[in-house]
N, C-alpha and C. Protein backbone atom coordinates (compact mmCIF):
# COMPACT_ATOMS: atom_id res chain seq x y z
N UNK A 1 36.72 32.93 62.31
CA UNK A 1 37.27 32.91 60.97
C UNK A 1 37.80 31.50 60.66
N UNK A 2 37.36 31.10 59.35
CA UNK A 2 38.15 29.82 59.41
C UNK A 2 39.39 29.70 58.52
N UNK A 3 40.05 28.78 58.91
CA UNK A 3 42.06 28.85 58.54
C UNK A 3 41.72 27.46 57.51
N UNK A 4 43.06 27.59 57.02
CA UNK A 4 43.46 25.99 56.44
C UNK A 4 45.03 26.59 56.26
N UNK A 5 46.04 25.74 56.38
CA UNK A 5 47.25 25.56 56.74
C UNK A 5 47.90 25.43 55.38
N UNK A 6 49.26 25.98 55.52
CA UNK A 6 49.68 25.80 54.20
C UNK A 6 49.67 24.10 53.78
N UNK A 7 50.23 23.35 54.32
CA UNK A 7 50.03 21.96 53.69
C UNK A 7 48.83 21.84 53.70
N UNK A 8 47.60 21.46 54.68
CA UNK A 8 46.23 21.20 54.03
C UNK A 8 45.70 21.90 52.48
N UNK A 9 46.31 23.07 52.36
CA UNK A 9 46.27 23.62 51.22
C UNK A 9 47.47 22.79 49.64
N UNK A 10 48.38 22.36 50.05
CA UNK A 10 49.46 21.60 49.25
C UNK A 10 48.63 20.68 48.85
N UNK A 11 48.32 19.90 49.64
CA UNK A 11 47.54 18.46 49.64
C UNK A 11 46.06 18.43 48.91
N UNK A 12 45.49 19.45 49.07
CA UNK A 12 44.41 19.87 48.23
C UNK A 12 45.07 19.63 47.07
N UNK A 13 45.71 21.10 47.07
CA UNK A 13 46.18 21.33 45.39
C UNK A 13 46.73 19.88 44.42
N UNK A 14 47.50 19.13 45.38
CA UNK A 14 48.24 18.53 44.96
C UNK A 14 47.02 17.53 44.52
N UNK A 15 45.90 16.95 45.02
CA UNK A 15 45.00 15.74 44.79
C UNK A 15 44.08 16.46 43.82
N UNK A 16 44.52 17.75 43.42
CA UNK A 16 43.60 17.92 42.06
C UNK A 16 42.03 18.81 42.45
N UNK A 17 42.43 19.17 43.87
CA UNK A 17 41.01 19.52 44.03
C UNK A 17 40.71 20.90 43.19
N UNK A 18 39.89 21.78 43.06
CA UNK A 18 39.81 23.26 42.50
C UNK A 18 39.53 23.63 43.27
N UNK A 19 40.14 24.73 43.48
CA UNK A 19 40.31 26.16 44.60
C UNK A 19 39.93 26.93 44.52
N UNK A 20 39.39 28.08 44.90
CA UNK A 20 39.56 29.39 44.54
C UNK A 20 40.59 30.43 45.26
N UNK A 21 41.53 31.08 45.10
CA UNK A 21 42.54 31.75 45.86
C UNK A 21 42.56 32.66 45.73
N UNK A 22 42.37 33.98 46.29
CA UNK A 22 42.74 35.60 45.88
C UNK A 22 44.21 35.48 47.01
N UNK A 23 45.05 36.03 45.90
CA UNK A 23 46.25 36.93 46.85
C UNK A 23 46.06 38.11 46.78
N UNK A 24 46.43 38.63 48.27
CA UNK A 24 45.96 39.93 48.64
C UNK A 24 47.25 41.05 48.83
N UNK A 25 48.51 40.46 48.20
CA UNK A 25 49.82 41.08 48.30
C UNK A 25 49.65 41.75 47.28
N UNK A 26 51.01 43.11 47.77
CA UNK A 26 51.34 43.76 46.70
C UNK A 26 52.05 43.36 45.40
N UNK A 27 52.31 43.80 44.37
CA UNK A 27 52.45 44.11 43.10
C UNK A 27 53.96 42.90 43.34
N UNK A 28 54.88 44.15 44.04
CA UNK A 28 56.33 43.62 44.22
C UNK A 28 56.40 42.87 44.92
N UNK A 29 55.16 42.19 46.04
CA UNK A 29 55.72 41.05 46.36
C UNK A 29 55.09 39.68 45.76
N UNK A 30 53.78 39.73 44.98
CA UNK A 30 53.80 38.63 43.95
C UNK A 30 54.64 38.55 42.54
N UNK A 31 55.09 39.45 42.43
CA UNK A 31 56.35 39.23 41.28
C UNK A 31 57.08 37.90 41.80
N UNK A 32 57.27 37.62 42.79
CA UNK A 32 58.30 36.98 43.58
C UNK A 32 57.67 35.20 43.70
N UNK A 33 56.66 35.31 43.15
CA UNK A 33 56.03 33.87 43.29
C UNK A 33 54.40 34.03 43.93
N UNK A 34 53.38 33.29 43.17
CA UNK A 34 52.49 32.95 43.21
C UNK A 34 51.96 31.82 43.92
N UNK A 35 51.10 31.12 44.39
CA UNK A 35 50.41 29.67 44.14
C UNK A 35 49.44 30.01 43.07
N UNK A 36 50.20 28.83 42.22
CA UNK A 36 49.26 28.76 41.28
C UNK A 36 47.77 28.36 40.96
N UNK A 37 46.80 29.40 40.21
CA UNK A 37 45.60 29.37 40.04
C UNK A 37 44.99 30.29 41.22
N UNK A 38 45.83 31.26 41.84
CA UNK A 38 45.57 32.07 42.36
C UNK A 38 44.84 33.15 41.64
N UNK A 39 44.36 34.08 42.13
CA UNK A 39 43.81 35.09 41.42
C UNK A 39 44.55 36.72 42.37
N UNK A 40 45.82 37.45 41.97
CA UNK A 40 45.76 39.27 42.97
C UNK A 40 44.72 40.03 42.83
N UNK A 41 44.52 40.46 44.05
CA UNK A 41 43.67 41.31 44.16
C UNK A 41 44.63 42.02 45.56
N UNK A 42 45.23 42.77 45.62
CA UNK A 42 46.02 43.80 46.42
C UNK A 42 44.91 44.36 47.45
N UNK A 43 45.30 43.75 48.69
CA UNK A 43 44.31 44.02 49.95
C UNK A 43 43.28 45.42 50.09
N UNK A 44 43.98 46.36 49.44
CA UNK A 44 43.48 47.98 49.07
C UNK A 44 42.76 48.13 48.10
N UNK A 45 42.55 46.98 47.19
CA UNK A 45 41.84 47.38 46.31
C UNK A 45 40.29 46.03 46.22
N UNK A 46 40.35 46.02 47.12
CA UNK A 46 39.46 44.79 47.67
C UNK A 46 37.88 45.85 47.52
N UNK A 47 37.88 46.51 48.13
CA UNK A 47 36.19 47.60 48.10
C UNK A 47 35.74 47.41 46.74
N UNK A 48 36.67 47.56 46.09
CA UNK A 48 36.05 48.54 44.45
C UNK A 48 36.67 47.08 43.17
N UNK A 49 36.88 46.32 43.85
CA UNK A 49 36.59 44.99 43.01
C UNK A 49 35.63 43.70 43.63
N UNK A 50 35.00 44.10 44.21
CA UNK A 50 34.14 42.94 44.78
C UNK A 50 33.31 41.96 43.89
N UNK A 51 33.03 42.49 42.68
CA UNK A 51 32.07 42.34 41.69
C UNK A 51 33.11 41.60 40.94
N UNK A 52 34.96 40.99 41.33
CA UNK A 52 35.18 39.94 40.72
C UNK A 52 34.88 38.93 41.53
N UNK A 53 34.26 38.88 42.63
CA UNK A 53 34.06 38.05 43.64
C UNK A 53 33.01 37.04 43.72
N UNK A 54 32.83 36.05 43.40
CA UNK A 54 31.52 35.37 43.02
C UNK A 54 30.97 34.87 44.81
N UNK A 55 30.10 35.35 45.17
CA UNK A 55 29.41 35.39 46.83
C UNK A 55 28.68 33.48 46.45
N UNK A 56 28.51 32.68 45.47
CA UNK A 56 28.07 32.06 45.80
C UNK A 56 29.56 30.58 45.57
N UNK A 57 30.62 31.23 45.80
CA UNK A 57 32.06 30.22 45.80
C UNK A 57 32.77 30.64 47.35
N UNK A 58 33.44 29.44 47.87
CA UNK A 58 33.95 29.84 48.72
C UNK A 58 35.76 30.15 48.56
N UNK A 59 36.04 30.76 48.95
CA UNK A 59 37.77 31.47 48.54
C UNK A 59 38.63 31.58 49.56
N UNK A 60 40.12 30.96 49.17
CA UNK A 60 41.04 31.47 50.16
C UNK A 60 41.68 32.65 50.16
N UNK A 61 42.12 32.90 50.98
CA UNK A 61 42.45 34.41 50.99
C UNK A 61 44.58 34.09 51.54
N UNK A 62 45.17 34.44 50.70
CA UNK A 62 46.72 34.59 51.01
C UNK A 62 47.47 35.55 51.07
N UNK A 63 48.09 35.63 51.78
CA UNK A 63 49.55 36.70 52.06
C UNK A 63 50.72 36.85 52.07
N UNK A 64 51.39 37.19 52.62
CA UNK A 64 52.79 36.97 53.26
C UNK A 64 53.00 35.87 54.34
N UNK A 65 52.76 36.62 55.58
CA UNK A 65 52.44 36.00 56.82
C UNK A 65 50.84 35.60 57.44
N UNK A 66 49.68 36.10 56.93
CA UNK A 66 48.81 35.89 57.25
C UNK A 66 47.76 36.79 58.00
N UNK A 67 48.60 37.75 58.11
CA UNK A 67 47.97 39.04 58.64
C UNK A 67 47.07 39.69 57.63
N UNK A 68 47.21 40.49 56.73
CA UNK A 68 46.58 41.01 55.56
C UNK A 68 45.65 40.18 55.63
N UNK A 69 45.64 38.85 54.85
CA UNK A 69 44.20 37.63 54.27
C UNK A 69 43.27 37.44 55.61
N UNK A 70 43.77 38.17 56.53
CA UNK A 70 42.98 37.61 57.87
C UNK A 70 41.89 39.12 57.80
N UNK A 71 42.47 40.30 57.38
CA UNK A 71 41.76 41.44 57.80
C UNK A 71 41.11 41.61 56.39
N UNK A 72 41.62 40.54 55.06
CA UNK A 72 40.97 40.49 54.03
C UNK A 72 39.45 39.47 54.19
N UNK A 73 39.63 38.09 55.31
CA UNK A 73 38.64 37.58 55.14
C UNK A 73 37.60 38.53 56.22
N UNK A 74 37.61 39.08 57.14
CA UNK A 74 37.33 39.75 58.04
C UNK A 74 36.39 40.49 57.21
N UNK A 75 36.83 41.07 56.41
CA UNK A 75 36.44 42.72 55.32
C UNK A 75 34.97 41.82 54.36
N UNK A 76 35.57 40.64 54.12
CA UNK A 76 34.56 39.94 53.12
C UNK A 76 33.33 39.21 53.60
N UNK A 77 33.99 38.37 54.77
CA UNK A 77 32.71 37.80 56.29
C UNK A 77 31.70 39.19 56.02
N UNK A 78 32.30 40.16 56.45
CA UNK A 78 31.08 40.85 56.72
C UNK A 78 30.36 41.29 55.62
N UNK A 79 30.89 41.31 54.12
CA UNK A 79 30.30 41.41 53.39
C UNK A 79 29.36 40.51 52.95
N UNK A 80 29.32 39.22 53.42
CA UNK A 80 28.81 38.01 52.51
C UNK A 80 29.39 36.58 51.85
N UNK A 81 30.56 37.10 52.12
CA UNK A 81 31.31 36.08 51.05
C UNK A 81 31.54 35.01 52.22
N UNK A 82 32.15 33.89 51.42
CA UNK A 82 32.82 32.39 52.37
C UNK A 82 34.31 32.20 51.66
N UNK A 83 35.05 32.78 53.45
CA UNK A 83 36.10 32.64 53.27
C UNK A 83 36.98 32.29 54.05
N UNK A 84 38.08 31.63 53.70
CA UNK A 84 39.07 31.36 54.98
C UNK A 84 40.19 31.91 54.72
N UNK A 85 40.92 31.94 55.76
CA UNK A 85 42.43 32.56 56.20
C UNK A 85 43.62 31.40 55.51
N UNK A 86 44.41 31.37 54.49
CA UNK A 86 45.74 30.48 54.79
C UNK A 86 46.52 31.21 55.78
N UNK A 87 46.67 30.30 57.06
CA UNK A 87 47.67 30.62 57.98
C UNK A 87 49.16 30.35 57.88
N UNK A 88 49.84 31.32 57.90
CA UNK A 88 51.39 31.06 57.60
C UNK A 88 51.79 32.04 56.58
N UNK A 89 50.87 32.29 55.53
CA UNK A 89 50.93 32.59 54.42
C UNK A 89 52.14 32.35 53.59
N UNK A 90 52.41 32.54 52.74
CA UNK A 90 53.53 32.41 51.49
C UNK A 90 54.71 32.58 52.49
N UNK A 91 55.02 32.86 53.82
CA UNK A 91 56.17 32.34 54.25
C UNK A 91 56.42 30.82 54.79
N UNK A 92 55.21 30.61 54.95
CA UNK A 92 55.31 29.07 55.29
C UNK A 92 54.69 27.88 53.79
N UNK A 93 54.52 28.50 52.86
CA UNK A 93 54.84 27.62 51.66
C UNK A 93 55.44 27.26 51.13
N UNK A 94 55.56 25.85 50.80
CA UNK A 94 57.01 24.96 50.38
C UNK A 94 55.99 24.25 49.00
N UNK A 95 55.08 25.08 49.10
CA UNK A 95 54.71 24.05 47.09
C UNK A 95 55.45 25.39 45.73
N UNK A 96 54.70 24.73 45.01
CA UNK A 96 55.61 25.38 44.24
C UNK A 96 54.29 26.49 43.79
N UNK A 97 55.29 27.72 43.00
CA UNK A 97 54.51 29.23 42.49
C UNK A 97 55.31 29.61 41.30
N UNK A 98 54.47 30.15 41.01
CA UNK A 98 54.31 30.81 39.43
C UNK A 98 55.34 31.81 39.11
């Protein structure tokens, strides 16, 4: 599976690159802050939205801690898609959210 770190991810964002991000948290815990230009998609409801998923972009996948986006990129690898893990997840982010 491949990772990128919350700062390699800052440093992206920050130099302007475009991303693609699904957060895979619940409801009540993105109330609480975003990275912005993220897109939720709540880890459970990942099956029956795939078709917002464009298979020919590659996407990060975020969480809390990193657990969830890991069994989210896991779920999508095998579907097709290109994706990586942010490791740390939204507990180890110090940029700013929505």
């Amino acid at each position: 599976m491949k990772e990128i770190t919350t700062t390699e991810l800052q440093h992206q964002l920050e130099n302007g690159t475009v991303l693609n991000m699904i957060d895979v948290r619940e409801d009540e815990e993105v109330a609480q802050g975003m990275i912005q230009g993220a897109v939720h998609i709540p880890l459970g409801e990942l099956p029956e939205r795939l078709d917002e998923i464009d298979k020919s972009k590659s996407y990060i996948m975020i969480c809390r801690s990193s657990g969830r986006s890991g069994r989210a990129c896991e779920y999508l690898e095998g579907q097709g898609y290109d994706v990586t893990n942010m490791v740390g997840g939204m507990l180890d982010w110090h940029g700013e959210v929505e």
